[in-house]
PDB file of N, CA and C in Angstrom:
ATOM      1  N   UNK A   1     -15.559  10.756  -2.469  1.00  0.00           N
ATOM      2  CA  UNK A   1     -14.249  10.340  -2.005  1.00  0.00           C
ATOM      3  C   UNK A   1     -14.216  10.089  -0.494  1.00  0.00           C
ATOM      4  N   UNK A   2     -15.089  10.676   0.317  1.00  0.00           N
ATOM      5  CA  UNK A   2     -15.266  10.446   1.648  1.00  0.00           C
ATOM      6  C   UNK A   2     -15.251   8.989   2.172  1.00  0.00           C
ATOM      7  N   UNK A   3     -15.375   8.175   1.597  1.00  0.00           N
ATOM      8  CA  UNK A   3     -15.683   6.868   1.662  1.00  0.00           C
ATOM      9  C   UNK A   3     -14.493   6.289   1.555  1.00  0.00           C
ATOM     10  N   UNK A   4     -13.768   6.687   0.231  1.00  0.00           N
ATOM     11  CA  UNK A   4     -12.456   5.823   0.055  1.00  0.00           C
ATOM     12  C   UNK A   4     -11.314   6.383   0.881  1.00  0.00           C
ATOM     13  N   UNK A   5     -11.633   7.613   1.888  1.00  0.00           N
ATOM     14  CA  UNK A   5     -10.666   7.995   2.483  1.00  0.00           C
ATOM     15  C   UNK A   5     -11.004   7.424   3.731  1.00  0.00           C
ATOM     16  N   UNK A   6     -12.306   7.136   4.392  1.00  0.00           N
ATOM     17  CA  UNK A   6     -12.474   6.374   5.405  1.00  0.00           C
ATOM     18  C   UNK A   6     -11.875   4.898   5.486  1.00  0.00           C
ATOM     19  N   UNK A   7     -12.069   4.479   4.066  1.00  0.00           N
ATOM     20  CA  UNK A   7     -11.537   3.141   4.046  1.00  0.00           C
ATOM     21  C   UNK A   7      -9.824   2.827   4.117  1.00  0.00           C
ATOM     22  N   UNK A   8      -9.251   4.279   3.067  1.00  0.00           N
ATOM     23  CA  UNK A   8      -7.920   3.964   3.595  1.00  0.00           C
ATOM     24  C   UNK A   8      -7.439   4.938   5.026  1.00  0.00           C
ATOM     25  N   UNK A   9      -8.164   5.633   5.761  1.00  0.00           N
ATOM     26  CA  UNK A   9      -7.958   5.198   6.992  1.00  0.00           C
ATOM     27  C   UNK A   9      -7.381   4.459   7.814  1.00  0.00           C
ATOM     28  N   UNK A  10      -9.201   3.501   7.489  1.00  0.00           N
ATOM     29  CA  UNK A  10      -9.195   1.735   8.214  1.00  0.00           C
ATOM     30  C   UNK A  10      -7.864   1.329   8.448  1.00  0.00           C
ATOM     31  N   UNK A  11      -7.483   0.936   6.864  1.00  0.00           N
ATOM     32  CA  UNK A  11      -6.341   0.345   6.723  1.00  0.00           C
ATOM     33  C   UNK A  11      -4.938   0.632   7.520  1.00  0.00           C
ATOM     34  N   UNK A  12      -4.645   2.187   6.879  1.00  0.00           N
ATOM     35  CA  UNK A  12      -3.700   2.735   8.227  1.00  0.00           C
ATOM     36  C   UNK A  12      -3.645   2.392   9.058  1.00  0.00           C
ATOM     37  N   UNK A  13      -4.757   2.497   9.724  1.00  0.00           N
ATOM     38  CA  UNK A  13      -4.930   2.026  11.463  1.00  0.00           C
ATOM     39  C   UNK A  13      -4.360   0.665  11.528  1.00  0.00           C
ATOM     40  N   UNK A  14      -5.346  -0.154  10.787  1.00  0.00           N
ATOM     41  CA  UNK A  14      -4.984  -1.618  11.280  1.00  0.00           C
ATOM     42  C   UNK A  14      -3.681  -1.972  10.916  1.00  0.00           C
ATOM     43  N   UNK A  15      -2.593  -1.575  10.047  1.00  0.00           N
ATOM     44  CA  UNK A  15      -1.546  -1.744   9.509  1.00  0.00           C
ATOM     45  C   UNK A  15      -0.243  -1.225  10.276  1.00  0.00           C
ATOM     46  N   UNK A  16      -0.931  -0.035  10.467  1.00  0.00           N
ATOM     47  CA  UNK A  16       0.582   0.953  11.340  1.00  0.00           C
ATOM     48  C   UNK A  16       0.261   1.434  12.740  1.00  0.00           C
ATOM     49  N   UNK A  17       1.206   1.817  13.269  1.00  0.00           N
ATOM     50  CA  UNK A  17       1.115   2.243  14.861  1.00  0.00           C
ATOM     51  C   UNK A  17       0.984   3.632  14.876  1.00  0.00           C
ATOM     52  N   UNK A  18       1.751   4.307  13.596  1.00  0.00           N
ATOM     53  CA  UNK A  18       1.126   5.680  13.180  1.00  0.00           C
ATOM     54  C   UNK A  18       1.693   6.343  11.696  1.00  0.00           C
ATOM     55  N   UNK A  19       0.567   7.092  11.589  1.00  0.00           N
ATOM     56  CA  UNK A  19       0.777   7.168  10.207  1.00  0.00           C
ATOM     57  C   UNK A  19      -0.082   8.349   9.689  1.00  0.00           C
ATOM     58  N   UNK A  20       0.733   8.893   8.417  1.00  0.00           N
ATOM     59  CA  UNK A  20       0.521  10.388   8.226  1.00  0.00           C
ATOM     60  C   UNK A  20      -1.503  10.221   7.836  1.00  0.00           C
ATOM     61  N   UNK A  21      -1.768  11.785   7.756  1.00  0.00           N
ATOM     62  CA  UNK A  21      -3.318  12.054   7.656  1.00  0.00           C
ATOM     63  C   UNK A  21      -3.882  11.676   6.479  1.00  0.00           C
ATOM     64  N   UNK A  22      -4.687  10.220   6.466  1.00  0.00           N
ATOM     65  CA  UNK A  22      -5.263  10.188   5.540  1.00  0.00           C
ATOM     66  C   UNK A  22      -5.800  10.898   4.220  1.00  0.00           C
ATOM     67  N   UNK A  23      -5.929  11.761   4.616  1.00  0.00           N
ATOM     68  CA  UNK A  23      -6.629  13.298   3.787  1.00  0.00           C
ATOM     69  C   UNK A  23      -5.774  13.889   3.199  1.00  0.00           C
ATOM     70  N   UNK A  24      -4.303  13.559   3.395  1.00  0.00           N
ATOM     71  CA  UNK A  24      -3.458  14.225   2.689  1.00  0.00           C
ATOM     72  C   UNK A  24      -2.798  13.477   1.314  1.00  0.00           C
ATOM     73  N   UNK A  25      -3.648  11.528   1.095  1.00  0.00           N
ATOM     74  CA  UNK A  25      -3.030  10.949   0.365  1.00  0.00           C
ATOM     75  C   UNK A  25      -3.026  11.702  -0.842  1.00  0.00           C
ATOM     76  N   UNK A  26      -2.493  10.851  -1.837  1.00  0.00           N
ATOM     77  CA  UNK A  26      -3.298  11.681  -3.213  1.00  0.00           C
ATOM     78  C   UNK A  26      -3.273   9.623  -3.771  1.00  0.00           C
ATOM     79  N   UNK A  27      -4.814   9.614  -4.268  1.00  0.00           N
ATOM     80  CA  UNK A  27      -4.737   8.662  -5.011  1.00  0.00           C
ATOM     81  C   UNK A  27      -3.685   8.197  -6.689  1.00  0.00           C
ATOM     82  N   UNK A  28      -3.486   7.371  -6.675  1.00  0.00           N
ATOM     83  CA  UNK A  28      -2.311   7.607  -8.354  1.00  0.00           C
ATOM     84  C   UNK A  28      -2.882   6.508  -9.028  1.00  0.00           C
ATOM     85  N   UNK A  29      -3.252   5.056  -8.662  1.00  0.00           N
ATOM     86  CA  UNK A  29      -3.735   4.193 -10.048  1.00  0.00           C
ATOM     87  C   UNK A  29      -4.861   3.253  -9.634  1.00  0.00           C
ATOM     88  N   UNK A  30      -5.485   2.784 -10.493  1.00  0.00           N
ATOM     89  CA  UNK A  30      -6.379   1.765 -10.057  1.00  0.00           C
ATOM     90  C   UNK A  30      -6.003   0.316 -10.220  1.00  0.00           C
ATOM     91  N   UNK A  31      -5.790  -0.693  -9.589  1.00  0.00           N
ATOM     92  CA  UNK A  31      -5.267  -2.103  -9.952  1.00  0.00           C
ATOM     93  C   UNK A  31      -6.940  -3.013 -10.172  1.00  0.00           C
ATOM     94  N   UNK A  32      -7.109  -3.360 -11.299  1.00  0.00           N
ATOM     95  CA  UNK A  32      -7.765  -4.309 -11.929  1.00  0.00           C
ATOM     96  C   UNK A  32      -7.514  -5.649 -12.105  1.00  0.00           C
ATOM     97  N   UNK A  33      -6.879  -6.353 -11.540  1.00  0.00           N
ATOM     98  CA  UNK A  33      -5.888  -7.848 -12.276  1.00  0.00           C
ATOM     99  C   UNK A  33      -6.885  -8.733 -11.972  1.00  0.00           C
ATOM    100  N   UNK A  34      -7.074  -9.714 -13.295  1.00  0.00           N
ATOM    101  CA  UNK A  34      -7.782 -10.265 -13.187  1.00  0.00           C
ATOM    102  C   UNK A  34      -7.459 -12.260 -13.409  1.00  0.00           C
ATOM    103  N   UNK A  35      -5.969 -11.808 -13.397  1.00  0.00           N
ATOM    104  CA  UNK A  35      -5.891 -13.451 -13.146  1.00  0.00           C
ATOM    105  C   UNK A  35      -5.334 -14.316 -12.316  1.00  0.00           C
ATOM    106  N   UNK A  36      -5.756 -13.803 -10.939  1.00  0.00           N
ATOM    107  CA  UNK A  36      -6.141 -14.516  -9.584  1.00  0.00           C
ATOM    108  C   UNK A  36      -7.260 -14.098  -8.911  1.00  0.00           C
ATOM    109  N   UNK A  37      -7.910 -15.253  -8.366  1.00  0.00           N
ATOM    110  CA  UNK A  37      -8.868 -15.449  -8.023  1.00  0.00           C
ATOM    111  C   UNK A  37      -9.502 -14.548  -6.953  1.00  0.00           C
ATOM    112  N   UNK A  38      -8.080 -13.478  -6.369  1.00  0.00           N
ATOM    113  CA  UNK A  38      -8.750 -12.495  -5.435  1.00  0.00           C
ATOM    114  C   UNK A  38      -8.792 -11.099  -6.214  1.00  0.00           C
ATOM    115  N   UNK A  39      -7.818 -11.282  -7.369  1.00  0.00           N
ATOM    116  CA  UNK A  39      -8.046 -10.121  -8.762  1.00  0.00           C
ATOM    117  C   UNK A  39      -9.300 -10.040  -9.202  1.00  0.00           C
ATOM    118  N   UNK A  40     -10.305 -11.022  -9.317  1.00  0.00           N
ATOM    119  CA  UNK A  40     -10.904 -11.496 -10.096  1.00  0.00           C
ATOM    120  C   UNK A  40     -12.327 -10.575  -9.142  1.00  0.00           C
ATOM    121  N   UNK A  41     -12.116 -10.835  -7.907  1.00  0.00           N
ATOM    122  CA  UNK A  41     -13.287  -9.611  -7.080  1.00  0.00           C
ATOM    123  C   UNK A  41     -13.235  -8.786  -6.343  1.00  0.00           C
ATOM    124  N   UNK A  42     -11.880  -7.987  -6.749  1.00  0.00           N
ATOM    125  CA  UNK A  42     -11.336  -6.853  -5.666  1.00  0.00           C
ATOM    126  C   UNK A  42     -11.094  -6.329  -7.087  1.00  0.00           C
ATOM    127  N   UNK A  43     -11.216  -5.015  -6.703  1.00  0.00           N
ATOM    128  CA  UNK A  43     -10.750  -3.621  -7.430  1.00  0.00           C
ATOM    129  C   UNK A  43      -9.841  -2.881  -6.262  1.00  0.00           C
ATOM    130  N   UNK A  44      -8.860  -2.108  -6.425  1.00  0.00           N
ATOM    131  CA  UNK A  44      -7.864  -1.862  -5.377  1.00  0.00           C
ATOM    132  C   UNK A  44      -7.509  -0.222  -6.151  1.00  0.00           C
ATOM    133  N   UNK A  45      -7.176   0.972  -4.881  1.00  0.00           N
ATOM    134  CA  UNK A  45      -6.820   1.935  -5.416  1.00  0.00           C
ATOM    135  C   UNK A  45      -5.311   2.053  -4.479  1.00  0.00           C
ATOM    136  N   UNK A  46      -4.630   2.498  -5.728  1.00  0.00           N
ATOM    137  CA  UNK A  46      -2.817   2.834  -5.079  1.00  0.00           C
ATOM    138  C   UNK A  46      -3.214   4.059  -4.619  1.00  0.00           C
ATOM    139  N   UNK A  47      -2.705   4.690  -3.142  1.00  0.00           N
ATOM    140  CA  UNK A  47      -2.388   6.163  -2.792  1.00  0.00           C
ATOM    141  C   UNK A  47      -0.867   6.087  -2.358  1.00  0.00           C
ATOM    142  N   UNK A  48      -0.507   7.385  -2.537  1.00  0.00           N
ATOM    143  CA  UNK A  48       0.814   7.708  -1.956  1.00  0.00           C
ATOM    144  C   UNK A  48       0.947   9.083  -1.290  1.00  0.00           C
ATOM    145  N   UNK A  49       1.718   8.637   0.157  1.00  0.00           N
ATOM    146  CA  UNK A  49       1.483   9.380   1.428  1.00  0.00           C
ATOM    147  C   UNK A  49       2.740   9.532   1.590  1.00  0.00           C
ATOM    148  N   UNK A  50       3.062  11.155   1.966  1.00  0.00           N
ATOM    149  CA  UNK A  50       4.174  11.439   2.293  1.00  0.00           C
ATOM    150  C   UNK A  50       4.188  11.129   3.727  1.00  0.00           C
ATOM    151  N   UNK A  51       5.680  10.538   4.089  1.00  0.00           N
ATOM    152  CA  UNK A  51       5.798  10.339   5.430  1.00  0.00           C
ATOM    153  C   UNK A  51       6.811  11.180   6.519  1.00  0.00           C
ATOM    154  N   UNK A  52       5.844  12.278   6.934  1.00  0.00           N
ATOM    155  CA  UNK A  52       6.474  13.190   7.265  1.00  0.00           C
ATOM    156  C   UNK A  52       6.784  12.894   8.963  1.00  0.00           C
ATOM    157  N   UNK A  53       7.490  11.963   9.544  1.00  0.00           N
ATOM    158  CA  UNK A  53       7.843  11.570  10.853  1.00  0.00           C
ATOM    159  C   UNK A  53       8.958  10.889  10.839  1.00  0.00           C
ATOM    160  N   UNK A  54       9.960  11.823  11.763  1.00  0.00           N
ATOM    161  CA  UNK A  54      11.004  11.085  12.148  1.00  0.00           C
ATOM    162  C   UNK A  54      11.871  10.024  12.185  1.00  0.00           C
ATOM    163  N   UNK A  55      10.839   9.272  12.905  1.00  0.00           N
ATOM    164  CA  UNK A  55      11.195   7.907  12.909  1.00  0.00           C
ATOM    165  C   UNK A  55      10.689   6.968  11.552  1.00  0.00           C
ATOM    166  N   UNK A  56      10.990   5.668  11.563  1.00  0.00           N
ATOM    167  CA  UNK A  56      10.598   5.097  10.545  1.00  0.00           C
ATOM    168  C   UNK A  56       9.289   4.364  10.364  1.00  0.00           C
ATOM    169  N   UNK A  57       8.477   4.049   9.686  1.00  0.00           N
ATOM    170  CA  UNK A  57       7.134   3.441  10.064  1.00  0.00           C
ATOM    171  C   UNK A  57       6.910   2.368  10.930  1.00  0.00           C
ATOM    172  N   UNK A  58       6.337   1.702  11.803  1.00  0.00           N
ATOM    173  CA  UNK A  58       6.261   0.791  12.538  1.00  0.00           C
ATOM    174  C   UNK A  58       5.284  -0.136  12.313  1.00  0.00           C
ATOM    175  N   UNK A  59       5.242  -1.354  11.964  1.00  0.00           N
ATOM    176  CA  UNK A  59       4.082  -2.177  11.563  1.00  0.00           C
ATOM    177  C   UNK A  59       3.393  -2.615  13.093  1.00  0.00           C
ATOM    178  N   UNK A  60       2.121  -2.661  13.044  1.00  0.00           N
ATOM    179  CA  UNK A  60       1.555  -3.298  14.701  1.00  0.00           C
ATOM    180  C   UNK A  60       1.870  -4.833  14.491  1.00  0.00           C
ATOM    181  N   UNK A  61       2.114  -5.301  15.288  1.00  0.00           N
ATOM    182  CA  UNK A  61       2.218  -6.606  15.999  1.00  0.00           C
ATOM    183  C   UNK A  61       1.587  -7.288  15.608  1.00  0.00           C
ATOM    184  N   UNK A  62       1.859  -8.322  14.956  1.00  0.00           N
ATOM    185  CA  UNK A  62       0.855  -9.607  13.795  1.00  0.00           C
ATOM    186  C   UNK A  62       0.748  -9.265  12.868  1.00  0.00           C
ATOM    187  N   UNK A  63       0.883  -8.108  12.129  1.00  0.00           N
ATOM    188  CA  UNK A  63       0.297  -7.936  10.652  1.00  0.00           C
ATOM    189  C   UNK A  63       1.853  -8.619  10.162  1.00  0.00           C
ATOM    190  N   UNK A  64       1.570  -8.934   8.536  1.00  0.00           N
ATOM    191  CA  UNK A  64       2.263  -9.380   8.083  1.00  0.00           C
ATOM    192  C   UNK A  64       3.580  -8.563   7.662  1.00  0.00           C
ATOM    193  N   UNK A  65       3.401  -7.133   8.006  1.00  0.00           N
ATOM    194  CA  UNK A  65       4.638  -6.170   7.258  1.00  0.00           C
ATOM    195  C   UNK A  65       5.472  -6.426   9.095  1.00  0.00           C
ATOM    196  N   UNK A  66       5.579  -7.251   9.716  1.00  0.00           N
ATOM    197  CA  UNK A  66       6.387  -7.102  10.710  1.00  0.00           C
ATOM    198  C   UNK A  66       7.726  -7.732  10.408  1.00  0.00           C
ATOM    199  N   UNK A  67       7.534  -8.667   9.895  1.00  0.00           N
ATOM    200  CA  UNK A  67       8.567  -9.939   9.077  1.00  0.00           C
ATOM    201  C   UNK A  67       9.272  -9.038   7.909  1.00  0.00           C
ATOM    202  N   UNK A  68       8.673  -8.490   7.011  1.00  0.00           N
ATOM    203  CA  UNK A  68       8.978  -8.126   5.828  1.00  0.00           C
ATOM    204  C   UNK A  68       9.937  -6.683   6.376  1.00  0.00           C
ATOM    205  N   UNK A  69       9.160  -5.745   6.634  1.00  0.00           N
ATOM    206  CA  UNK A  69       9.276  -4.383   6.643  1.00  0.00           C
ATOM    207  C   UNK A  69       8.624  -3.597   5.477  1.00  0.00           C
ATOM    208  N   UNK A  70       9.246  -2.413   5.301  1.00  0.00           N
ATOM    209  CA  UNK A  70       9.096  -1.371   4.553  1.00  0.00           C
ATOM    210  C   UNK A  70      10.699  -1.579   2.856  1.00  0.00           C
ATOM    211  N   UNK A  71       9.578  -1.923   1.728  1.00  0.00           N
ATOM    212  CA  UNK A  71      10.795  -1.945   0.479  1.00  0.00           C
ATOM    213  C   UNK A  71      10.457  -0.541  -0.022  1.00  0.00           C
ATOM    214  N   UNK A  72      11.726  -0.311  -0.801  1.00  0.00           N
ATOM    215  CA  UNK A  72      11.340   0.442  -2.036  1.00  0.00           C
ATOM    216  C   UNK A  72      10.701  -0.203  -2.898  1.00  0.00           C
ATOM    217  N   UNK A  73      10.040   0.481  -4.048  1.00  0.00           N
ATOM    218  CA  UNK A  73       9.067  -0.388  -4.677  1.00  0.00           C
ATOM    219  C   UNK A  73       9.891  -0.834  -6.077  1.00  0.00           C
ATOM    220  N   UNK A  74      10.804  -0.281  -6.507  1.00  0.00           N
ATOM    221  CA  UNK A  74      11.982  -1.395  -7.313  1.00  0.00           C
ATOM    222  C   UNK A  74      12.178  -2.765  -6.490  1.00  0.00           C
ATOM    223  N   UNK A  75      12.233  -2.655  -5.581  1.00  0.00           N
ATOM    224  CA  UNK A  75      12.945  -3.797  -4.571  1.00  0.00           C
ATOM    225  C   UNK A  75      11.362  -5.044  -5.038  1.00  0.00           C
ATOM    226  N   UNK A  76      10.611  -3.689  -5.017  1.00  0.00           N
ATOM    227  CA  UNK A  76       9.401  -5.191  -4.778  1.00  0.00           C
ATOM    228  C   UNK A  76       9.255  -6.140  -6.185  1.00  0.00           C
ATOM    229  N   UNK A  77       9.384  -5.041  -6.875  1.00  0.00           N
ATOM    230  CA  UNK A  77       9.632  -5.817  -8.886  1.00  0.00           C
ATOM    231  C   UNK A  77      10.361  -6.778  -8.877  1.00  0.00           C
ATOM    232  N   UNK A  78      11.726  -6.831  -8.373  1.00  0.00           N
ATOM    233  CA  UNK A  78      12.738  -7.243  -8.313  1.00  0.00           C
ATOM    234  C   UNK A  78      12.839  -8.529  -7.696  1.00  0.00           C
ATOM    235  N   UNK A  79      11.963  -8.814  -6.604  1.00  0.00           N
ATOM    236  CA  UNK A  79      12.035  -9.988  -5.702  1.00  0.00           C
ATOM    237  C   UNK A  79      10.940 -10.958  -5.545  1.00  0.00           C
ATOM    238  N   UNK A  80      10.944 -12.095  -6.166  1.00  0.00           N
ATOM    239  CA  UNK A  80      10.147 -13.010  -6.451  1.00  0.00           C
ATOM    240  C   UNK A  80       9.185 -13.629  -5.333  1.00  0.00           C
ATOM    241  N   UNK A  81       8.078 -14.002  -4.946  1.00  0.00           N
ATOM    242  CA  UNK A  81       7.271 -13.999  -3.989  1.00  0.00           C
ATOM    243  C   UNK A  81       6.214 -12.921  -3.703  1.00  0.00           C
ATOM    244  N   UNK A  82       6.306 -12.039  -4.264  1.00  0.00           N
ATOM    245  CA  UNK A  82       5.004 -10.717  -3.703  1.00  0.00           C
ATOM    246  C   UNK A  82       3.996 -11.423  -4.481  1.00  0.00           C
ATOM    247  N   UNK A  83       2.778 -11.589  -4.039  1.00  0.00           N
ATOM    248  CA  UNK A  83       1.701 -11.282  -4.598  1.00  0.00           C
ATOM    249  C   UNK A  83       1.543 -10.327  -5.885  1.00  0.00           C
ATOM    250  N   UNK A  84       0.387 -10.785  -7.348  1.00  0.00           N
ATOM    251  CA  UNK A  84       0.652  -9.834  -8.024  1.00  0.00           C
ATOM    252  C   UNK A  84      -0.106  -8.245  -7.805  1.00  0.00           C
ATOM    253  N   UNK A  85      -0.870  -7.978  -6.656  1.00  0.00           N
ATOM    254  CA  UNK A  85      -1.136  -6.905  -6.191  1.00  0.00           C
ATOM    255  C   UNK A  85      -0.172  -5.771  -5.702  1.00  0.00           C
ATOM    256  N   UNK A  86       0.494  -6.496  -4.630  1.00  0.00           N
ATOM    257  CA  UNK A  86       2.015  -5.880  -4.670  1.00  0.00           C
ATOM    258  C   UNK A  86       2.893  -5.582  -5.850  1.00  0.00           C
ATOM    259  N   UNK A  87       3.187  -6.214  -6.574  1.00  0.00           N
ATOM    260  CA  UNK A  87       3.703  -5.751  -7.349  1.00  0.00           C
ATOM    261  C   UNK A  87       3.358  -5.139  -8.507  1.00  0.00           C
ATOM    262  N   UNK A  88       1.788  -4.998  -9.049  1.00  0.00           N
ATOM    263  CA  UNK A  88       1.290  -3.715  -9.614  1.00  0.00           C
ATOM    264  C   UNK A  88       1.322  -2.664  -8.673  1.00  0.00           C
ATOM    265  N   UNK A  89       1.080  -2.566  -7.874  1.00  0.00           N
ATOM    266  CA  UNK A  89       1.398  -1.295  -6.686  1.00  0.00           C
ATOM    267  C   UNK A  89       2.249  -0.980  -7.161  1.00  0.00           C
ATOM    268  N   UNK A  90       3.565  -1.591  -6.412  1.00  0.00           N
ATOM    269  CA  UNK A  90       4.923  -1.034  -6.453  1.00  0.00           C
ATOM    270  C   UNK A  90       5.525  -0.586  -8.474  1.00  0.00           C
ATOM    271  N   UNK A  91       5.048  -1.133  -9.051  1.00  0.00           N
ATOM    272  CA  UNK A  91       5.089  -0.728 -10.047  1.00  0.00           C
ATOM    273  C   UNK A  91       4.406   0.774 -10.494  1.00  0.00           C
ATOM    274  N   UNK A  92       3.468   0.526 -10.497  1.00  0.00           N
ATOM    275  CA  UNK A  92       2.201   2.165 -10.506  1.00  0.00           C
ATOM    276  C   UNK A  92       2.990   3.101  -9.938  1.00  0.00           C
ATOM    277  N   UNK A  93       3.586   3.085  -8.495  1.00  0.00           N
ATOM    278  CA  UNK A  93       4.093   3.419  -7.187  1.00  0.00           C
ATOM    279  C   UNK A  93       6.131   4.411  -8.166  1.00  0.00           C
ATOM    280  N   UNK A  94       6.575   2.946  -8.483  1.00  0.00           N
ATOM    281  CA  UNK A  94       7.790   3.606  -9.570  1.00  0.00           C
ATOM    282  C   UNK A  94       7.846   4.512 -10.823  1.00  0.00           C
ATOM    283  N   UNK A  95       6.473   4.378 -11.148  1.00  0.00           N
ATOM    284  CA  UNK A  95       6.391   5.651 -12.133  1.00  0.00           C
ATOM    285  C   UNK A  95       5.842   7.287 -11.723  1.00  0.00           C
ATOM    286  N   UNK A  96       5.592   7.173 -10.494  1.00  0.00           N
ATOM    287  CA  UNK A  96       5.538   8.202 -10.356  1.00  0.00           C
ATOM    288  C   UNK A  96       6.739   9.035  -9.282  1.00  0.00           C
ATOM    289  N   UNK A  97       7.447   7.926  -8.642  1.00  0.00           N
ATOM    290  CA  UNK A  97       8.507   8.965  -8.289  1.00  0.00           C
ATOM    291  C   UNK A  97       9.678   9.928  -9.210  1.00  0.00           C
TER     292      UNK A  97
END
């Protein structure tokens, strides 16, 4: 697991300005989809991280969650345009709250 926690790390970093301890995620599903062409050679694991800070998450500057923000993950089912990665996430993501 050392590996997949380095990797979602990475991600953290490059995504947020700060953000809770990797090590504390807990992984919940695996996304397999295989009918798009980036489904087709990515395997993807959902974690879910409690966000224990004050303030609200902050996306860094250029990534694409600057425009968007932060949804609930009903919101993401719900609204036409996500990618279908996103929205197996956010799906996986609604059954376990």
């Amino acid at each position: 697991m050392p590996t997949v926690l380095a990797a979602l790390h990475r991600e953290l970093g490059e995504e947020l300005l700060r953000y809770p301890v990797a090590e504390m995620a807990r992984p919940k599903v695996w996304i397999n989809e295989q009918d798009s062409s980036v489904g087709r050679v990515h395997l993807g694991l959902v974690f879910a991280l409690t966000w224990n800070f004050t303030e609200l998450p902050m996306p860094r500057a250029g990534e694409g969650l600057k425009g968007i923000g932060f949804m609930n993950p009903a919101d993401i089912t719900e609204e036409a345009g996500f990618e279908a990665w996103s929205v197996l996430a956010a799906r996986a993501l609604e059954s376990f709250t």
